[in-house]
N, C-alpha and C. Protein backbone atom coordinates (compact mmCIF):
# COMPACT_ATOMS: atom_id res chain seq x y z
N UNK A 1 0.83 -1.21 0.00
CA UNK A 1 0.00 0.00 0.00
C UNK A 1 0.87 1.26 0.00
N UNK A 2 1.88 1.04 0.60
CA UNK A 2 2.88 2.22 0.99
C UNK A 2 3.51 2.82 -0.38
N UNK A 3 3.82 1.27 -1.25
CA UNK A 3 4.40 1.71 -2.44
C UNK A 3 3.54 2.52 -3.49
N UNK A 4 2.15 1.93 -3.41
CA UNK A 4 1.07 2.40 -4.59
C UNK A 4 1.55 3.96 -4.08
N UNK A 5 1.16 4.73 -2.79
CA UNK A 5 0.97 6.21 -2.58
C UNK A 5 2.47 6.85 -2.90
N UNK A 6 3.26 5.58 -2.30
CA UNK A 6 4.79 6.55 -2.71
C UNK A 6 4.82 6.62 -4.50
N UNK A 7 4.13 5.76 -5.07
CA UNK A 7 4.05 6.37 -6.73
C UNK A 7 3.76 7.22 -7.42
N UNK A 8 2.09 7.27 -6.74
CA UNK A 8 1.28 8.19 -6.71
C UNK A 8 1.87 9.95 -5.98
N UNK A 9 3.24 9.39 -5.24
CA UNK A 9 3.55 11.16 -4.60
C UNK A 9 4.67 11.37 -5.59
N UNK A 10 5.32 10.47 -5.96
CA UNK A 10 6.42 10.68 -7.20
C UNK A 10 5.67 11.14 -8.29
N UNK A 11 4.93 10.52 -8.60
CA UNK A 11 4.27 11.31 -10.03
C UNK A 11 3.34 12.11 -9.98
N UNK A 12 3.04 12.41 -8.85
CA UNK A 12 2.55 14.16 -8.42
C UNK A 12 3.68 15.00 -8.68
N UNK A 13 4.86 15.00 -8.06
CA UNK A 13 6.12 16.14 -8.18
C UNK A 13 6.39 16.36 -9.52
N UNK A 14 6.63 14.65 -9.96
CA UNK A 14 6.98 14.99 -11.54
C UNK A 14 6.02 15.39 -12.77
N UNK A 15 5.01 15.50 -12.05
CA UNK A 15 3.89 16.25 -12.81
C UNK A 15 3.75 17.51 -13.18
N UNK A 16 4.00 17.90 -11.83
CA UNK A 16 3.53 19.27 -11.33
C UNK A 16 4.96 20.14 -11.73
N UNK A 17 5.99 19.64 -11.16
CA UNK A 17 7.31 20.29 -11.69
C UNK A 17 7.50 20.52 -12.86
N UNK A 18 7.30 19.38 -13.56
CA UNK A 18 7.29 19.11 -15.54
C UNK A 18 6.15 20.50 -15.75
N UNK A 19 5.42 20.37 -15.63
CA UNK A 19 4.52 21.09 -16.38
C UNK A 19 4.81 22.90 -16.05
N UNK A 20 5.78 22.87 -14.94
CA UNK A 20 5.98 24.66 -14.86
C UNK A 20 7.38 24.89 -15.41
N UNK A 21 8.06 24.21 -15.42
CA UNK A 21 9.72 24.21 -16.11
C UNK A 21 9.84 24.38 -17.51
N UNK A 22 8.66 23.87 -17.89
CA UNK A 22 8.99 23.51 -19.95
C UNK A 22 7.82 24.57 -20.07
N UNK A 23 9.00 25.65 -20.43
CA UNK A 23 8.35 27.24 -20.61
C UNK A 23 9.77 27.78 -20.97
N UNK A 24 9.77 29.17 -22.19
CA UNK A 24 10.89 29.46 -22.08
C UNK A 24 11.13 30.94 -21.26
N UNK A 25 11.95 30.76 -20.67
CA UNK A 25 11.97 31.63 -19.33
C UNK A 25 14.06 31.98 -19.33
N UNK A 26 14.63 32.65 -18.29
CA UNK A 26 15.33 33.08 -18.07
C UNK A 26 16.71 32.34 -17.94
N UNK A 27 16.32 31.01 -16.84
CA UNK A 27 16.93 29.87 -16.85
C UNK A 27 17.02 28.93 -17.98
N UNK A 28 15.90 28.86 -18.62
CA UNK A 28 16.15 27.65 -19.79
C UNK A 28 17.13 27.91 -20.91
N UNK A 29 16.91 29.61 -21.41
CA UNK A 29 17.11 30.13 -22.74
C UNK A 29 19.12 30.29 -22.45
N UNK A 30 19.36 30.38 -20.61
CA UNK A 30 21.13 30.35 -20.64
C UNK A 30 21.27 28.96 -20.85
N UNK A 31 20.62 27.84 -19.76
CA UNK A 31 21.18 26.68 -20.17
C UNK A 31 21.60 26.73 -22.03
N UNK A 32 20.28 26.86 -22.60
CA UNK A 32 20.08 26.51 -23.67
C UNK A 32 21.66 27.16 -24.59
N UNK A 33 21.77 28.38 -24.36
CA UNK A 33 22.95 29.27 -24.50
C UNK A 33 24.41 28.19 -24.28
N UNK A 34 24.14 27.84 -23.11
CA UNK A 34 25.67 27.03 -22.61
C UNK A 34 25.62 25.80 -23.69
N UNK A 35 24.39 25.14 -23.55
CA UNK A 35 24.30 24.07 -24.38
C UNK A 35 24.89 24.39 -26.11
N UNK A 36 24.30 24.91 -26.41
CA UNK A 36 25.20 25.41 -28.18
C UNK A 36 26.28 26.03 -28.32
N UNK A 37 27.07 26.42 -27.03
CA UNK A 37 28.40 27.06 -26.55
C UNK A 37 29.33 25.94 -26.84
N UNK A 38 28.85 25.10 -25.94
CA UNK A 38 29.29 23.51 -25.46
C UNK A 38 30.18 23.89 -24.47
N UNK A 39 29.60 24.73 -23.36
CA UNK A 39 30.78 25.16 -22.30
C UNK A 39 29.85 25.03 -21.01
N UNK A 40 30.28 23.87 -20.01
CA UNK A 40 30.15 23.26 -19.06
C UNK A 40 28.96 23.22 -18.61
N UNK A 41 28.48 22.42 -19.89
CA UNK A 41 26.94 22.28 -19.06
C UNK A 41 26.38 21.10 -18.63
N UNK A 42 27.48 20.19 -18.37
CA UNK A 42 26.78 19.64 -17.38
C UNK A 42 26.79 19.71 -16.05
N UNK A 43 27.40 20.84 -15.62
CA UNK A 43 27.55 21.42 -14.53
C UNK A 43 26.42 22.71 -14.32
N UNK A 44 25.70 22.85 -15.89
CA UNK A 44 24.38 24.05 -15.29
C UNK A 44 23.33 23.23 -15.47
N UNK A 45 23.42 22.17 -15.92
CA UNK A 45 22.24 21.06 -15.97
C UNK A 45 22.22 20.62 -14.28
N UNK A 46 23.44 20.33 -13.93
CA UNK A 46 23.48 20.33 -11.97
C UNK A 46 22.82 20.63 -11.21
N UNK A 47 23.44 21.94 -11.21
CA UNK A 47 23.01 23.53 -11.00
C UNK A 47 21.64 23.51 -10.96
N UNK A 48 20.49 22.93 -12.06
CA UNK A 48 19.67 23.35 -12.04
C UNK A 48 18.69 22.13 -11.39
N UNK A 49 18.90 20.78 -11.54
CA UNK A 49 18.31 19.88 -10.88
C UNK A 49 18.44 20.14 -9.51
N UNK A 50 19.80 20.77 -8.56
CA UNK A 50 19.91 20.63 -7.22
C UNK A 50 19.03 22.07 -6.90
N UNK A 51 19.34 22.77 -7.80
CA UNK A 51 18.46 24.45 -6.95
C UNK A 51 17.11 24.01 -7.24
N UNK A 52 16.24 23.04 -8.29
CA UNK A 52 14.74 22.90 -8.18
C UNK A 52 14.84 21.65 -6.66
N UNK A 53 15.68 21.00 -6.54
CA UNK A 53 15.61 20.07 -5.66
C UNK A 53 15.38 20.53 -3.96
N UNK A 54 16.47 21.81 -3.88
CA UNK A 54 16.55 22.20 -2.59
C UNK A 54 15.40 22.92 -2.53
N UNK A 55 14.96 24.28 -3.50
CA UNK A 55 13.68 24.99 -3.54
C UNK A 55 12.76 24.41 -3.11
N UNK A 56 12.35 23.17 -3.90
CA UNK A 56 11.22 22.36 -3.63
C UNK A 56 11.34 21.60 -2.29
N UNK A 57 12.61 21.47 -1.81
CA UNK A 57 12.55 21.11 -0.75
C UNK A 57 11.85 21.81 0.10
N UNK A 58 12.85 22.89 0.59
CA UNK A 58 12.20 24.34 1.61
C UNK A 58 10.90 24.26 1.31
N UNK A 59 10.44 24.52 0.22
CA UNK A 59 8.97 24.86 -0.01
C UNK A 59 8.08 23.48 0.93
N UNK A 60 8.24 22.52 0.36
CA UNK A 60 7.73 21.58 1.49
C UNK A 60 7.67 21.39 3.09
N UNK A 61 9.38 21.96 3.66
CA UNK A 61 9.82 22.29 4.76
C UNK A 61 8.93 23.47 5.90
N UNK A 62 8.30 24.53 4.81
CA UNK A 62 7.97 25.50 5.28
C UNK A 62 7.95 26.75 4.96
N UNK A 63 8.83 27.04 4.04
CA UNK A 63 9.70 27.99 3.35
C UNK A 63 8.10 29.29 3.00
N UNK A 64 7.26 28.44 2.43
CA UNK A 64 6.17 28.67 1.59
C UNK A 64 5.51 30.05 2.60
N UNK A 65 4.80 29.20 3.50
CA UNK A 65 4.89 30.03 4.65
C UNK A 65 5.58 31.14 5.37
N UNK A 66 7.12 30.85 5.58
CA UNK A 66 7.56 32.33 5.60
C UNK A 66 7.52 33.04 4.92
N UNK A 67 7.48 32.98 3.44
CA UNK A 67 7.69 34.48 2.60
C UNK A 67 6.38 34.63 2.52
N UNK A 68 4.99 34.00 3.14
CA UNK A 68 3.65 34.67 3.21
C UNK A 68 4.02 35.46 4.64
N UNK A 69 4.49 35.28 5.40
CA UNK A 69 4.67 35.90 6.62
C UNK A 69 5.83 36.97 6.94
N UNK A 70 6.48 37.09 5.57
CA UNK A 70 7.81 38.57 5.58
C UNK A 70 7.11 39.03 4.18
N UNK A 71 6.59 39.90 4.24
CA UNK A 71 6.29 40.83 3.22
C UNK A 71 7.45 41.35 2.47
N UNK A 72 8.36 41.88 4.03
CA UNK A 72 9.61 42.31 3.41
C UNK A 72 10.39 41.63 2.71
N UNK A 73 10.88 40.68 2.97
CA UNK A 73 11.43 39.54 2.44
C UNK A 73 10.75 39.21 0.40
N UNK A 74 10.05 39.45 1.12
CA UNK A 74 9.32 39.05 -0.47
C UNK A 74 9.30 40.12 -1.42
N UNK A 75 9.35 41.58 -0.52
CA UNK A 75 9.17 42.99 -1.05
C UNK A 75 10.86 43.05 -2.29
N UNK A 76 11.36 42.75 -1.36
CA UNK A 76 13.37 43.10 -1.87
C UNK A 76 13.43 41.72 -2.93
N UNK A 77 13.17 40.79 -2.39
CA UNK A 77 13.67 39.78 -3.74
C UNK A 77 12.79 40.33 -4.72
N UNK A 78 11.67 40.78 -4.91
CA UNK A 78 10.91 41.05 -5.98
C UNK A 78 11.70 42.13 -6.84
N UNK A 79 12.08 43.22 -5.99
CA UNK A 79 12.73 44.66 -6.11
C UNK A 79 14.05 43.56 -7.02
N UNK A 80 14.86 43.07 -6.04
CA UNK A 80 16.15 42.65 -6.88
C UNK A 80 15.76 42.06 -8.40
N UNK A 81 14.46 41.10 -8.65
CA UNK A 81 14.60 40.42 -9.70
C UNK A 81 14.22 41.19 -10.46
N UNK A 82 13.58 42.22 -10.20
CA UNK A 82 13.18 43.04 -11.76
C UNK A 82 14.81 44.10 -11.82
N UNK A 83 15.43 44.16 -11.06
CA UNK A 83 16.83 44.99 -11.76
C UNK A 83 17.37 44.30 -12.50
N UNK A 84 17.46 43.17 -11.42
CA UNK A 84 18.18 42.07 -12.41
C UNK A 84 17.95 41.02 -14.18
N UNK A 85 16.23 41.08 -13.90
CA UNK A 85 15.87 40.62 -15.43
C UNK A 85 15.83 41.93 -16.42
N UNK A 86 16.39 43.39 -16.01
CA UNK A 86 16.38 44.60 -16.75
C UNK A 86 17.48 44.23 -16.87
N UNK A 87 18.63 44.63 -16.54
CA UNK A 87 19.96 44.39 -16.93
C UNK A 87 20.28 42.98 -18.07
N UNK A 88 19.61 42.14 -17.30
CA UNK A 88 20.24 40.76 -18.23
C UNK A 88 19.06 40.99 -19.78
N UNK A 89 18.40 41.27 -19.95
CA UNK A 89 17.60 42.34 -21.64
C UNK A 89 18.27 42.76 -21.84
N UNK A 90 18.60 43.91 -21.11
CA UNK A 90 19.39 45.20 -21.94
C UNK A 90 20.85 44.52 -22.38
N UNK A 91 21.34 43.99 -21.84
CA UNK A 91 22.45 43.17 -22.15
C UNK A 91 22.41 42.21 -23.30
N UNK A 92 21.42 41.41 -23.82
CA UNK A 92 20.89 40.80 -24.29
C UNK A 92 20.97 41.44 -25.62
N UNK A 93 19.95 42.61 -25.40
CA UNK A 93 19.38 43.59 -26.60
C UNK A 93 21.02 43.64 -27.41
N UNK A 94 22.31 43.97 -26.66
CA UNK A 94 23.22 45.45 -26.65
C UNK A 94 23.71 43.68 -27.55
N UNK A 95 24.02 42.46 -27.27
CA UNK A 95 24.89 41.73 -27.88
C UNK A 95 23.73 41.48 -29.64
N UNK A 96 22.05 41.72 -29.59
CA UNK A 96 21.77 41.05 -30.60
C UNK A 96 21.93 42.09 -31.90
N UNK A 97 21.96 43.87 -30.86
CA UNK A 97 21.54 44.86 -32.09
C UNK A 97 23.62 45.16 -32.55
N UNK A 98 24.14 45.18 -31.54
CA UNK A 98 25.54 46.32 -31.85
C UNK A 98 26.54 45.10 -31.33
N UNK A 99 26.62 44.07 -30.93
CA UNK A 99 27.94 43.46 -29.81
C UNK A 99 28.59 43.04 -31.90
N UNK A 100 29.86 43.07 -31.75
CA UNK A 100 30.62 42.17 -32.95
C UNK A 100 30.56 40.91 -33.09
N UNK A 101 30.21 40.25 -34.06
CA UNK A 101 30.43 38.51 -34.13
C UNK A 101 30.83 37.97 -33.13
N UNK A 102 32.36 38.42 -32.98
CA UNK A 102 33.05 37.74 -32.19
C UNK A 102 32.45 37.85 -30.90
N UNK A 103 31.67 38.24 -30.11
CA UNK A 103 31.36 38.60 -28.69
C UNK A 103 30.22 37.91 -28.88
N UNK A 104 29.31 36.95 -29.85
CA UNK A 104 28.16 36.49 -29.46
C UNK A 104 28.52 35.23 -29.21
N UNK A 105 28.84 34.49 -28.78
CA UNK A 105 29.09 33.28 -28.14
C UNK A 105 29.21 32.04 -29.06
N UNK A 106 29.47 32.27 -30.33
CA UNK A 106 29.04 31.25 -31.50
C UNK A 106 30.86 30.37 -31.24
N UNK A 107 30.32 28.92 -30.50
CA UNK A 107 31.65 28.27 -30.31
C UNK A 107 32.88 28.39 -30.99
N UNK A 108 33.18 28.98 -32.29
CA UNK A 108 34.19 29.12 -32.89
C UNK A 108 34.44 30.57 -32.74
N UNK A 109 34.08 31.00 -32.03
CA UNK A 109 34.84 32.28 -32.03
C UNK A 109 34.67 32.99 -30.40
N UNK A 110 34.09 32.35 -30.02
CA UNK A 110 33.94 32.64 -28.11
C UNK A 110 35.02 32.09 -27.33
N UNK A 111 35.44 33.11 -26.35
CA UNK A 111 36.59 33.03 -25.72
C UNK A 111 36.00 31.89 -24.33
N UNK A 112 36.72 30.59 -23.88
CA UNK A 112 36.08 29.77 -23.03
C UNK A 112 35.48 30.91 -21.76
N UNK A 113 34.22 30.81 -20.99
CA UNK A 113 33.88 31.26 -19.94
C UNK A 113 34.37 30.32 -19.02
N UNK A 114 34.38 30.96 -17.52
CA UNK A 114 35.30 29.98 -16.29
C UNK A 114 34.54 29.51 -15.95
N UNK A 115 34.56 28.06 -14.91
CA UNK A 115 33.01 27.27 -14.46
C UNK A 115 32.18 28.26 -13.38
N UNK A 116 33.51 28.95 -12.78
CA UNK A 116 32.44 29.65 -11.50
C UNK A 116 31.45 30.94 -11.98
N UNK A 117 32.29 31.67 -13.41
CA UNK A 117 31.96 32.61 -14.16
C UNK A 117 30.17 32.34 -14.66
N UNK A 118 30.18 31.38 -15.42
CA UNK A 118 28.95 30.89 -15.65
C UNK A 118 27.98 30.41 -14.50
N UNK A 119 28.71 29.52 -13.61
CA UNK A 119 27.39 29.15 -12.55
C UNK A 119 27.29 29.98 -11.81
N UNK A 120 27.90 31.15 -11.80
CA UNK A 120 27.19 32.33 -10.72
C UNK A 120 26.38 32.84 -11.35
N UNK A 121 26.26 33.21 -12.66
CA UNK A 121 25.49 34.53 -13.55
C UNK A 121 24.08 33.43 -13.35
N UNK A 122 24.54 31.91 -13.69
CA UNK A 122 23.20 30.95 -13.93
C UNK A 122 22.06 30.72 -12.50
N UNK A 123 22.93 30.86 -11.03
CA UNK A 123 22.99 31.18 -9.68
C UNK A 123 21.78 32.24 -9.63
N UNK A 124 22.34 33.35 -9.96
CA UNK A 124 21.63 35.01 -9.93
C UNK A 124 20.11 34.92 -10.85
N UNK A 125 20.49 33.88 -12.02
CA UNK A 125 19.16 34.10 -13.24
C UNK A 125 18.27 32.98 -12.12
N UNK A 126 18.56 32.25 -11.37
CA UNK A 126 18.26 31.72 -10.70
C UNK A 126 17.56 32.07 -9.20
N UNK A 127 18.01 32.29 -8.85
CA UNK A 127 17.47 32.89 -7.34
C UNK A 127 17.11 33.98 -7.11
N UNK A 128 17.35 34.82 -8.30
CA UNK A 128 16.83 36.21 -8.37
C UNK A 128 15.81 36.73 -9.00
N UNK A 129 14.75 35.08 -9.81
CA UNK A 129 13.99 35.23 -10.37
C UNK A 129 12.81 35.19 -9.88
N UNK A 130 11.61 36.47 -9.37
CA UNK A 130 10.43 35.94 -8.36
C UNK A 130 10.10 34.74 -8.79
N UNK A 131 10.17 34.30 -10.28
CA UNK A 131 9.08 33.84 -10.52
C UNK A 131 9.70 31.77 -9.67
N UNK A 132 10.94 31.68 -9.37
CA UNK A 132 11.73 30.45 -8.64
C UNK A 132 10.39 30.44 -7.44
N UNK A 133 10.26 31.61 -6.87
CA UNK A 133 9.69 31.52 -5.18
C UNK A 133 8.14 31.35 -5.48
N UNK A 134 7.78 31.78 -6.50
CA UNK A 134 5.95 31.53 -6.16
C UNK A 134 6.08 30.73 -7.13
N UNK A 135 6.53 29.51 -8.36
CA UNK A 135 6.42 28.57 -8.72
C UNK A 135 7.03 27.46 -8.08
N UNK A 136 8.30 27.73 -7.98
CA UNK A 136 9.13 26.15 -7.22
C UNK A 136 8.64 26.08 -6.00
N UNK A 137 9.28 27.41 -4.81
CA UNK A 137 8.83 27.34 -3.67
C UNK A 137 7.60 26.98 -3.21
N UNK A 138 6.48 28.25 -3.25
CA UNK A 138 5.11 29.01 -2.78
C UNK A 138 4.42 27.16 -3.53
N UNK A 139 4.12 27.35 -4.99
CA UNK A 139 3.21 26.45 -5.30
C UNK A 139 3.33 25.09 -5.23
N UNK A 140 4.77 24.51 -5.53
CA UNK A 140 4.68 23.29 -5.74
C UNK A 140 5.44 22.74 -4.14
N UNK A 141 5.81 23.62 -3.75
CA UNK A 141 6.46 23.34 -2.28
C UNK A 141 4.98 23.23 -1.26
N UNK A 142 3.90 24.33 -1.56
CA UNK A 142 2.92 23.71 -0.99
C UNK A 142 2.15 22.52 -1.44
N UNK A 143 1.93 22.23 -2.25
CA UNK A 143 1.72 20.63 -2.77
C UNK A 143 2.26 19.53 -2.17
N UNK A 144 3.32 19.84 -2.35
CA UNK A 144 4.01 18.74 -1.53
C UNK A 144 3.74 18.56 -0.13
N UNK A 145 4.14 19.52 0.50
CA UNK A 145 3.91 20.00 2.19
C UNK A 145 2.49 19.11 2.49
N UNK A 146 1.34 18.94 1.25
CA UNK A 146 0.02 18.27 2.07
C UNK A 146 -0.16 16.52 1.92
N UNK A 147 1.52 16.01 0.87
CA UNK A 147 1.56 14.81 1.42
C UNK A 147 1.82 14.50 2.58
N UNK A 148 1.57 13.08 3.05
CA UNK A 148 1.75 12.57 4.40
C UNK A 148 2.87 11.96 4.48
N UNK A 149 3.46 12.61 5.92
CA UNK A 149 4.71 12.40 5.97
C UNK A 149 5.85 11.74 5.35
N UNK A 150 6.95 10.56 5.10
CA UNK A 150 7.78 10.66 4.62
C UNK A 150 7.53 10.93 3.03
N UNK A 151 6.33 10.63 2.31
CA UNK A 151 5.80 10.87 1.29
C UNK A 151 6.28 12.06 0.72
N UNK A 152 6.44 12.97 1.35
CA UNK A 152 6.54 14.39 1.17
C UNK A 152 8.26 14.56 -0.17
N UNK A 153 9.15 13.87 0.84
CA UNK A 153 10.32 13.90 0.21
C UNK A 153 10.53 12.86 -0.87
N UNK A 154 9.79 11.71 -1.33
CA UNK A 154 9.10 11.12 -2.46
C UNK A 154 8.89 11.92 -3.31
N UNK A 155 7.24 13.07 -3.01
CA UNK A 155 7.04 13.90 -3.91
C UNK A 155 8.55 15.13 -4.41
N UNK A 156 9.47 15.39 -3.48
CA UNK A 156 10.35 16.30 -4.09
C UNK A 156 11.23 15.14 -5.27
N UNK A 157 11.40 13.85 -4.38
CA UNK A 157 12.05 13.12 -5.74
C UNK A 157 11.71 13.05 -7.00
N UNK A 158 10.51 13.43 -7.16
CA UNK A 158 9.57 13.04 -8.49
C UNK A 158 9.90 14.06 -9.16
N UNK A 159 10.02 15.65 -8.19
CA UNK A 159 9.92 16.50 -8.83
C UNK A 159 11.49 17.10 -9.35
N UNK A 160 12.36 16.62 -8.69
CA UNK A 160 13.90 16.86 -9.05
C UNK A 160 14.36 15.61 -10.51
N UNK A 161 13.07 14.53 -10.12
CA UNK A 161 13.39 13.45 -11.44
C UNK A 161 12.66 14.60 -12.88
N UNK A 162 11.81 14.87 -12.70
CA UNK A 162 11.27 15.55 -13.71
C UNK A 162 12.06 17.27 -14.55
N UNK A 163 12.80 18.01 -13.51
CA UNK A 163 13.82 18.80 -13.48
C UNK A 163 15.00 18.26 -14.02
N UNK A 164 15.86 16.77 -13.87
CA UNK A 164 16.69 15.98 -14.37
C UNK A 164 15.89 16.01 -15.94
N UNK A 165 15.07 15.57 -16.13
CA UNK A 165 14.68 15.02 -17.55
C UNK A 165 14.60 15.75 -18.47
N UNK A 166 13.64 17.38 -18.19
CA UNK A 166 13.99 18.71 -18.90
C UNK A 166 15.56 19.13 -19.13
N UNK A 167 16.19 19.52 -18.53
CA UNK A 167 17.54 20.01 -18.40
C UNK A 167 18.20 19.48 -19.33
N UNK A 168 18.27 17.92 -19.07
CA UNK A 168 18.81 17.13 -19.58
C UNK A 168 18.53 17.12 -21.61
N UNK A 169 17.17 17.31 -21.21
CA UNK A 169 16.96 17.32 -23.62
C UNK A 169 17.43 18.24 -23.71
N UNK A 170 17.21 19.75 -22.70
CA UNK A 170 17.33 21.22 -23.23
C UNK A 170 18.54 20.97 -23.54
N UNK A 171 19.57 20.45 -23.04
CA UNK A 171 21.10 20.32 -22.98
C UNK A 171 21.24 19.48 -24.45
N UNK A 172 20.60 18.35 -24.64
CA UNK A 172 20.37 17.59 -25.93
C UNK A 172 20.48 18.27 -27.34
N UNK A 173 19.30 19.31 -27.28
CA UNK A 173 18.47 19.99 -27.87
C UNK A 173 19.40 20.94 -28.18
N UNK A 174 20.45 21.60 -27.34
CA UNK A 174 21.47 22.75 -27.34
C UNK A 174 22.44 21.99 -28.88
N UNK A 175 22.90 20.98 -27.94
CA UNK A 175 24.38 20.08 -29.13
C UNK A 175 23.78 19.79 -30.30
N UNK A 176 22.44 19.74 -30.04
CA UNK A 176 21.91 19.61 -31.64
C UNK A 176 21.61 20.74 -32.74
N UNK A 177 21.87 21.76 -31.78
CA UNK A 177 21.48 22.75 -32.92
C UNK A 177 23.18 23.71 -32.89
N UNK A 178 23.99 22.95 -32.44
CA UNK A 178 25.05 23.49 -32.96
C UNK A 178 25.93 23.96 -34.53
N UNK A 179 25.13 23.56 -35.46
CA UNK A 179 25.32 23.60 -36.67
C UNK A 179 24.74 24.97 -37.17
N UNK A 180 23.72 25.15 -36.59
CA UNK A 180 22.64 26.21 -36.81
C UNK A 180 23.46 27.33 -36.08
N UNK A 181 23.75 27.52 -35.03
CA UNK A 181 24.41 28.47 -34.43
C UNK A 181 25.95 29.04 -34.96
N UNK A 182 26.28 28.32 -35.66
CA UNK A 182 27.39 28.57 -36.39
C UNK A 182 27.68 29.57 -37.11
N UNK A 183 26.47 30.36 -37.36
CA UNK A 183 25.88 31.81 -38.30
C UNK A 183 25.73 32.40 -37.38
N UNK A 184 26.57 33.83 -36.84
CA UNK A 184 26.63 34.50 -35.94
C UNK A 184 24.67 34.98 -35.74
N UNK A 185 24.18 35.11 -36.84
CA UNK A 185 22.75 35.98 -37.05
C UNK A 185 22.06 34.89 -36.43
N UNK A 186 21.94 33.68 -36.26
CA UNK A 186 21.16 33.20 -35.74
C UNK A 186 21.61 33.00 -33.64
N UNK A 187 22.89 33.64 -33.27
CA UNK A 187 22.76 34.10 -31.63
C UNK A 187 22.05 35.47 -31.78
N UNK A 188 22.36 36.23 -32.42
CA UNK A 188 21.64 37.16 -32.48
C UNK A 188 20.06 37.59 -32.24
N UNK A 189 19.52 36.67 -33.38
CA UNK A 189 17.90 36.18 -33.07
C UNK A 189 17.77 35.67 -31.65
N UNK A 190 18.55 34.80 -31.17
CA UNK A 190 18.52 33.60 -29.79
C UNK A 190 18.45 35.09 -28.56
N UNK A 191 19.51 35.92 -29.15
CA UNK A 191 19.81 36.69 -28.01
C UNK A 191 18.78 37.91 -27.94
N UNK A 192 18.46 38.38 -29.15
CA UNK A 192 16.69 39.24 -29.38
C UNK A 192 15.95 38.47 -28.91
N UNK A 193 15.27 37.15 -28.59
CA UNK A 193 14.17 36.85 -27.60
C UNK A 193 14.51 36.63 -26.64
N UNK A 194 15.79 36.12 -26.19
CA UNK A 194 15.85 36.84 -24.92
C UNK A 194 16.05 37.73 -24.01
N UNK A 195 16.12 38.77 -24.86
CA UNK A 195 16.33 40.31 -24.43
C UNK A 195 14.63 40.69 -24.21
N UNK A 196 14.01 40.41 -25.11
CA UNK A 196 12.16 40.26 -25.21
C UNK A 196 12.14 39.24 -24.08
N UNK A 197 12.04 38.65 -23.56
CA UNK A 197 11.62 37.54 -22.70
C UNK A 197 12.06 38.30 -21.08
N UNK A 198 13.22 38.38 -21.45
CA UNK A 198 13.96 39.35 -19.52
C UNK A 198 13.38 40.51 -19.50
N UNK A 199 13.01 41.28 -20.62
CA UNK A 199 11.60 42.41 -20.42
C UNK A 199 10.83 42.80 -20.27
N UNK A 200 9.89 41.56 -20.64
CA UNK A 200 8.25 41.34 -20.54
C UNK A 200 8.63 40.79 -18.92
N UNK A 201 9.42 39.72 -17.98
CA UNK A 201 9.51 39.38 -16.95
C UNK A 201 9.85 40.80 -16.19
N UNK A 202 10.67 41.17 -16.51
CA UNK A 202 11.26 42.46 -15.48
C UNK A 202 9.89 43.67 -15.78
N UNK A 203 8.72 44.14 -16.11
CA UNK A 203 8.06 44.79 -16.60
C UNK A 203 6.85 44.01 -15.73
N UNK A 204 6.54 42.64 -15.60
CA UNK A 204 5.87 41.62 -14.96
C UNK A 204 6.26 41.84 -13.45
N UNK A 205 7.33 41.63 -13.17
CA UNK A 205 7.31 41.41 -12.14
C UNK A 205 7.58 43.13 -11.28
N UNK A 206 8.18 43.81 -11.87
CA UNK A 206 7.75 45.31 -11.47
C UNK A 206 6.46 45.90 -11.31
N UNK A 207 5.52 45.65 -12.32
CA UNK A 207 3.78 45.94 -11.77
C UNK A 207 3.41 45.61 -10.79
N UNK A 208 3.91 43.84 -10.37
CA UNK A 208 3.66 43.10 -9.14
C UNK A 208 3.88 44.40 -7.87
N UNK A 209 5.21 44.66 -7.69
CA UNK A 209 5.91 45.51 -6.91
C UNK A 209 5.49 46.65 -6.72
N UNK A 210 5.00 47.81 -7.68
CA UNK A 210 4.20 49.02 -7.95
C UNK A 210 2.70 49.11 -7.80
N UNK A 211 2.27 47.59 -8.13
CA UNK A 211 0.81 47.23 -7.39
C UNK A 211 0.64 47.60 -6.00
């Protein structure tokens, strides 16, 4: 009996996780970046299974609950992520309209980035994004939180298996379109929607804040 519900809490996480991750968002579009780079990503594929793993943890733990109970807390990360998804656009914009060939990341002509260089910037697109705390944390951390006991950390397994499985094609999906990226104009395009994408978020999540 124990096993049927521990299935049933695994494929709740990996349900629920799967279905908010496979979106293109802030985190996916760098992996995706590192991935057609071919510069250390299986270390932001890591990166990104252990930060949905621990998130979702806390969120189950309780986490969920405190940032309903610090306004402030919730006030400043909000404040930080919209500077921060403005900057990483405008940055974005500055490499798709004016940066030189050479500075768009197209593997034959990009200078290697360092491992800590990349997993911090991937770190920041990460934890500085509201949208980590009211999807990973707030929603699916409360989901979890209303399985019954050890169940609970079942459901985060399901949901760090389902985080493994995305990451993992996006990373796929990257080496495969390395041929395509080979034409500086097509980082360019890559790097115009995501200059559009960190705008519409930083513009999103600033109304939140000005609300």
């Amino acid at each position: 009996m124990w096993t049927a519900h521990a299935s049933s809490s695994w494929l709740a996480g990996f349900t629920v996780c799967l279905s908010l991750i496979v979106s293109i968002g802030a985190q996916n579009l760098y992996v995706l970046r590192q991935a057609v780079s071919g510069q250390h990503v299986r270390a932001c594929v890591a990166w990104c299974v252990a930060s949905d793993a621990l998130l979702i943890g806390v969120g189950v733990a309780g986490m969920a609950q405190l940032l309903g109970r610090s306004p402030a807390l919730a006030y400043y990360l909000t404040v930080g992520g919209a500077i921060f998804l403005l900057a990483y656009g405008l940055f974005a914009w500055w490499r798709a309209l004016v940066a030189p060939d050479a500075s768009l990341g197209a593997p034959q002509d990009a200078a290697p980035r360092g491992l800590l260089g990349v997993l911090g910037t991937l770190a920041v697109i990460t934890l500085f994004n509201p949208h980590v705390y009211l999807d990973t944390v707030v929603l699916v951390g409360s989901i979890g939180a209303r399985q019954d006991g050890g169940l609970k950390w079942v459901f985060v397994a399901g949901a760090a298996s389902a985080s493994l499985v995305w990451f993992a094609a996006l990373a796929l999906a990257g080496r495969r379109l390395q041929g395509l990226f080979a034409d500086p104009r097509a980082w360019r395009v890559l790097d115009a929607l995501t200059g559009c994408m960190m705008l519409v978020l930083a513009w999103w999540v600033w109304q939140g804040v000005a609300g």
